[in-house]
Protein backbone atom coordinates (compact mmCIF):
# COMPACT_ATOMS: atom_id res chain seq x y z
CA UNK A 1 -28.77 -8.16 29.02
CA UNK A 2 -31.59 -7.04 31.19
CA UNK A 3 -34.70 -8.54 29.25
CA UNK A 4 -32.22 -11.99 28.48
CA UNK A 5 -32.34 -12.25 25.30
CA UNK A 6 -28.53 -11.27 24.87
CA UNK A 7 -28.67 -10.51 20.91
CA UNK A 8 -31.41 -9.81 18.47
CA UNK A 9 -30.39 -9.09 14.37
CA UNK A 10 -32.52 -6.06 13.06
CA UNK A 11 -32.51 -3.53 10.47
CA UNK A 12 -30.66 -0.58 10.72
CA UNK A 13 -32.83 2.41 11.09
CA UNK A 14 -31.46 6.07 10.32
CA UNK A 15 -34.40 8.09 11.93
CA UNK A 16 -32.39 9.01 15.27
CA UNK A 17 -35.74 9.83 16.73
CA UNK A 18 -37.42 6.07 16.71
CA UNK A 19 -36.26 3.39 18.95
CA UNK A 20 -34.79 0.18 16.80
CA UNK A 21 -35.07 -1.78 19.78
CA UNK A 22 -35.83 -1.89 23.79
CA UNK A 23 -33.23 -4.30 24.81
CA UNK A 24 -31.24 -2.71 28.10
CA UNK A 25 -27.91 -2.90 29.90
CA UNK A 26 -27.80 -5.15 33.27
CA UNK A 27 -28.58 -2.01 34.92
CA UNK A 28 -32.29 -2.53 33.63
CA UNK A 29 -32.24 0.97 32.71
CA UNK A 30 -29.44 2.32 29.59
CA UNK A 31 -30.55 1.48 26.72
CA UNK A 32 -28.22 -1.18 24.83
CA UNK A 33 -25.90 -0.15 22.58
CA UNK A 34 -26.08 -0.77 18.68
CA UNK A 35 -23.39 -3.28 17.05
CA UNK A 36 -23.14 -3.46 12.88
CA UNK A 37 -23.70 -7.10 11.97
CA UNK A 38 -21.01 -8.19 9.53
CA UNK A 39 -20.86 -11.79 7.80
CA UNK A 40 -18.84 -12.81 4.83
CA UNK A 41 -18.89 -16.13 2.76
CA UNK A 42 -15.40 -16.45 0.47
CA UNK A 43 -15.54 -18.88 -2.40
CA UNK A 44 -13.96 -19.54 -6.06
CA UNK A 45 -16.10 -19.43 -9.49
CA UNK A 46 -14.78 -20.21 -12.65
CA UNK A 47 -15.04 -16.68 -14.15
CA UNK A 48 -14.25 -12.60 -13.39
CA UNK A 49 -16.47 -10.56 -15.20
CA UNK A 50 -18.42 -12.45 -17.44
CA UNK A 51 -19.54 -16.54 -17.71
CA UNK A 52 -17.58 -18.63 -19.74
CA UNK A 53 -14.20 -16.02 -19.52
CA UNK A 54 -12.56 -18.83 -18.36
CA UNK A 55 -10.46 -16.80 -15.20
CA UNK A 56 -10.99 -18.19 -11.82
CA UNK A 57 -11.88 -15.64 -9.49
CA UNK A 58 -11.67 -14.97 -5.52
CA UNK A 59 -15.02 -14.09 -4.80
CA UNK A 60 -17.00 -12.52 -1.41
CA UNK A 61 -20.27 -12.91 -1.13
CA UNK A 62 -21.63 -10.25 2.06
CA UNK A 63 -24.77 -10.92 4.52
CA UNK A 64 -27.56 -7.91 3.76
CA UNK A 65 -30.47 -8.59 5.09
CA UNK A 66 -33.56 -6.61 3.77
CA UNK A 67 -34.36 -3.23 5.92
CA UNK A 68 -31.13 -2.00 5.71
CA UNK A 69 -30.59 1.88 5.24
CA UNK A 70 -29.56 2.22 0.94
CA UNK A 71 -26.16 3.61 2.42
CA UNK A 72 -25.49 0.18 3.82
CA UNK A 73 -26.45 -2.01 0.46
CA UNK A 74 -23.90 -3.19 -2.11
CA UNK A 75 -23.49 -5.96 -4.16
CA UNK A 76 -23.68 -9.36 -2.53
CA UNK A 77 -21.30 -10.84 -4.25
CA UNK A 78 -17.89 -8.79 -4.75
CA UNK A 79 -14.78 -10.38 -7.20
CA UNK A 80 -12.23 -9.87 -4.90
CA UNK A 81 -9.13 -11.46 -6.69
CA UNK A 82 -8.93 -12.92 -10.26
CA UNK A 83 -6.33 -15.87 -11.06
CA UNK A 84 -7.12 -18.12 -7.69
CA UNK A 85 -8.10 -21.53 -8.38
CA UNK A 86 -8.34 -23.13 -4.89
CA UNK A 87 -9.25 -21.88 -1.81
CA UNK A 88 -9.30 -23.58 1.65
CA UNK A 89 -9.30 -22.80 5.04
CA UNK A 90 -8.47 -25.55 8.25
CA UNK A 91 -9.11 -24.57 11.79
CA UNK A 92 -6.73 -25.54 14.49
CA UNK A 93 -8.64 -26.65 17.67
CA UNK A 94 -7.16 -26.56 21.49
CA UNK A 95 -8.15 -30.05 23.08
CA UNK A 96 -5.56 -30.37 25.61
CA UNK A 97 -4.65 -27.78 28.45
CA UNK A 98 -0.98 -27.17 29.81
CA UNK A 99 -1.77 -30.11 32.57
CA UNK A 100 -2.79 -32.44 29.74
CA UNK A 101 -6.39 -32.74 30.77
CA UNK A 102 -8.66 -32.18 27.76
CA UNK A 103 -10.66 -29.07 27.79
CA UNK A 104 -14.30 -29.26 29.14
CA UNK A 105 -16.21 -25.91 29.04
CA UNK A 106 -19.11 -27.56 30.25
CA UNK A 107 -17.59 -28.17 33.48
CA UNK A 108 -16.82 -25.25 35.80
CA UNK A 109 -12.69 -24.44 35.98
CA UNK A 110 -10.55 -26.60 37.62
CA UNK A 111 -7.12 -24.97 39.04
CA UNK A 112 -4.14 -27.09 38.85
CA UNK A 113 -3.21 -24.77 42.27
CA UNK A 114 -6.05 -23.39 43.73
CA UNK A 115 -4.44 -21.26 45.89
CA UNK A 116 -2.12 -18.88 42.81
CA UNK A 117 -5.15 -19.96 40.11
CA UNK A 118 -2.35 -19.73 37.28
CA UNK A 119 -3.29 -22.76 35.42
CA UNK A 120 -6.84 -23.59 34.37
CA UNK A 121 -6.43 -27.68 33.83
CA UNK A 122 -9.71 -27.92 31.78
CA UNK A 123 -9.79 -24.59 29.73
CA UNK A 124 -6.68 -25.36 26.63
CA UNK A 125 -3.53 -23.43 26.74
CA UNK A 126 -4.15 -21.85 23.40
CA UNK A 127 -2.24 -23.98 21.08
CA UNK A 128 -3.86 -26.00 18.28
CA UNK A 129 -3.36 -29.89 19.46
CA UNK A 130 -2.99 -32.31 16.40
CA UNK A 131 -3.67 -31.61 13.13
CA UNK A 132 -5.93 -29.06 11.58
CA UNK A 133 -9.29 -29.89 10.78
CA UNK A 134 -11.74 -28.76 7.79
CA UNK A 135 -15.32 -28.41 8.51
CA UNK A 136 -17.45 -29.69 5.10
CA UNK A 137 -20.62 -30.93 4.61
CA UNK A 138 -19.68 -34.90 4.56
CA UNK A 139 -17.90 -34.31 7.63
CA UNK A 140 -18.82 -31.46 10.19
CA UNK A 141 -17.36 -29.96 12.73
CA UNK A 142 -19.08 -30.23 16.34
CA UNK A 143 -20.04 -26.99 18.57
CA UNK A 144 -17.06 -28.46 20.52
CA UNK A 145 -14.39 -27.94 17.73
CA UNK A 146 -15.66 -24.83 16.86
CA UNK A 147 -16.10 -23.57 20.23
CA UNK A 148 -12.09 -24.65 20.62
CA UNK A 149 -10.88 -22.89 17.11
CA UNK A 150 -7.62 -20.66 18.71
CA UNK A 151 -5.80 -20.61 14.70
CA UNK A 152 -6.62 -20.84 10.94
CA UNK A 153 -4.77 -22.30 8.23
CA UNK A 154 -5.42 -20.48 4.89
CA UNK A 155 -4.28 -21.85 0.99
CA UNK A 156 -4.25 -19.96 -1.78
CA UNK A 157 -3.48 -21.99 -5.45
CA UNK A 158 -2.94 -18.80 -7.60
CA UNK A 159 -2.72 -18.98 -11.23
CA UNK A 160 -0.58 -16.53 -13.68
CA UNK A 161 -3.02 -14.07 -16.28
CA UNK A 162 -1.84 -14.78 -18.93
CA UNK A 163 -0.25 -18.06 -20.49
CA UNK A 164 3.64 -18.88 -20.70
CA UNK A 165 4.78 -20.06 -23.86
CA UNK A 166 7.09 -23.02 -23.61
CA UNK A 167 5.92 -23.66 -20.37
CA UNK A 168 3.98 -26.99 -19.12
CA UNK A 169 2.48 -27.30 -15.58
CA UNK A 170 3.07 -30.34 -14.29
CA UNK A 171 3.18 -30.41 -10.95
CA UNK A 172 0.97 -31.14 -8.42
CA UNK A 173 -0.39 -28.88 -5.16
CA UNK A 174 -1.08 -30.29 -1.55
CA UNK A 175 -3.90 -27.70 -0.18
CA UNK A 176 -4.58 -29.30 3.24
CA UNK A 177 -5.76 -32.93 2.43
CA UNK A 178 -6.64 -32.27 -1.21
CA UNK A 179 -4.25 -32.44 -4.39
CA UNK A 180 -4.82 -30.27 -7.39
CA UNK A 181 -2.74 -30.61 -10.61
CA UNK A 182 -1.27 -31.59 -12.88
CA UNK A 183 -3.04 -29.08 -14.87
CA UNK A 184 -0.50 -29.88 -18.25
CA UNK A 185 -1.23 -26.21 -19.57
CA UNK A 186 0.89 -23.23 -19.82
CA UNK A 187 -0.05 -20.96 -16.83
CA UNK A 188 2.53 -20.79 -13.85
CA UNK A 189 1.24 -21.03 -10.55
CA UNK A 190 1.95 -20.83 -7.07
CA UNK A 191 0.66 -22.00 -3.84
CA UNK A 192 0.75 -19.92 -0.52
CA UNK A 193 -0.26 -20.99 3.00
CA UNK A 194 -0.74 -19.11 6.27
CA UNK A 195 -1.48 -19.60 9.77
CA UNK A 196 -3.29 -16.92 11.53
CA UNK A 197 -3.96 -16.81 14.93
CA UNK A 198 -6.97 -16.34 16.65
CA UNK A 199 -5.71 -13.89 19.54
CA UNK A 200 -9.45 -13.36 20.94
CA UNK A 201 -9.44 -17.21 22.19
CA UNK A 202 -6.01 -18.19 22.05
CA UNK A 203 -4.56 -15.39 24.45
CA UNK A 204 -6.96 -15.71 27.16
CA UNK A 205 -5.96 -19.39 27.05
CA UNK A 206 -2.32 -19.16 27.59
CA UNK A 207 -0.81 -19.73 30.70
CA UNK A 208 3.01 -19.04 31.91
């Protein structure tokens, strides 16, 4: 951006004839275009519709920060899908490039062949190295990691609506490095896990 500041979070404005903000293209001279800001925080609470109804509840809770336009306002906090009881989500991080030397984004790129500039030795080749990593308050994850995310590993624990009768739950349900269960009551349940890819980072890190 032309004045270098390259981002700035403000209020939307409808009124086509004010300017919401002066920043410019590198041309010094085109006014910057506008971007929607979206941010979304997922979580679990222990009831739908009302406290103390006892159904665990997928929830999203969505960034609005005062100033918006009233077309842009909802609810900050949206029940998304009733019966989950655990939620997690690991990232996979890229340490190691195709040439085995760990990735350094600090440093500028190092070519295993300078002369075809096919493999970057210090940039990752896309792949998550090791195992997947969760980012909590007790233990962090570093700029570094974060910077290196290139997959996510999502667990769902869903639970049935209503109980089964004759039916105990006594098993127990890896979700990453946690166990939940046995419950020992009569609602079936099932856990689901999938890796998604991060295409954005991963892709640009692959090499042939």
């Amino acid at each position: 951006m032309c004045s270098g500041s390259p981002y700035v979070l403000a209020p939307y404005d409808p009124d086509p004839t004010t300017t919401p903000h002066t920043l410019q293209n590198r041309n010094c001279t085109t006014t910057a275009e506008l971007r929607r800001f979206v941010s979304n925080l997922y979580y679990v609470r222990n009831y739908a519709n009302s406290v103390g109804d006892g159904i665990p509840t997928l929830m999203r809770s969505t960034f609005v920060p005062v100033g918006f336009a009233n077309e842009l306002k909802h609810d900050a906090a949206q029940a998304l899908v009733k019966g989950v009881e655990g939620f997690r989500v690991e990232y996979g991080v890229d340490n190691v490039s195709d040439s085995g030397a760990a990735v350094n984004l600090g440093q500028a790129v190092v070519w295993a062949d300078p002369a075809n500039k096919v493999s970057p030795t210090n940039r990752g080749d896309g792949v998550p190295d090791g195992n997947y990593v969760r980012c909590t308050a007790a233990a962090p994850c570093s700029a570094g990691q974060l910077t290196n995310v290139v997959a996510v590993k999502i667990y769902l624990l869903l639970r049935s609506d209503k109980e089964t009768p004759g039916y105990l739950d006594t098993k127990t349900y890896h979700i990453g490095g946690t166990t939940a269960g046995p419950f020992n009551d009569r609602f079936k349940r099932h856990l689901f896990v999938q890796t998604v890819r991060l295409n954005n980072v991963s892709s640009r890190r692959e090499t042939p």
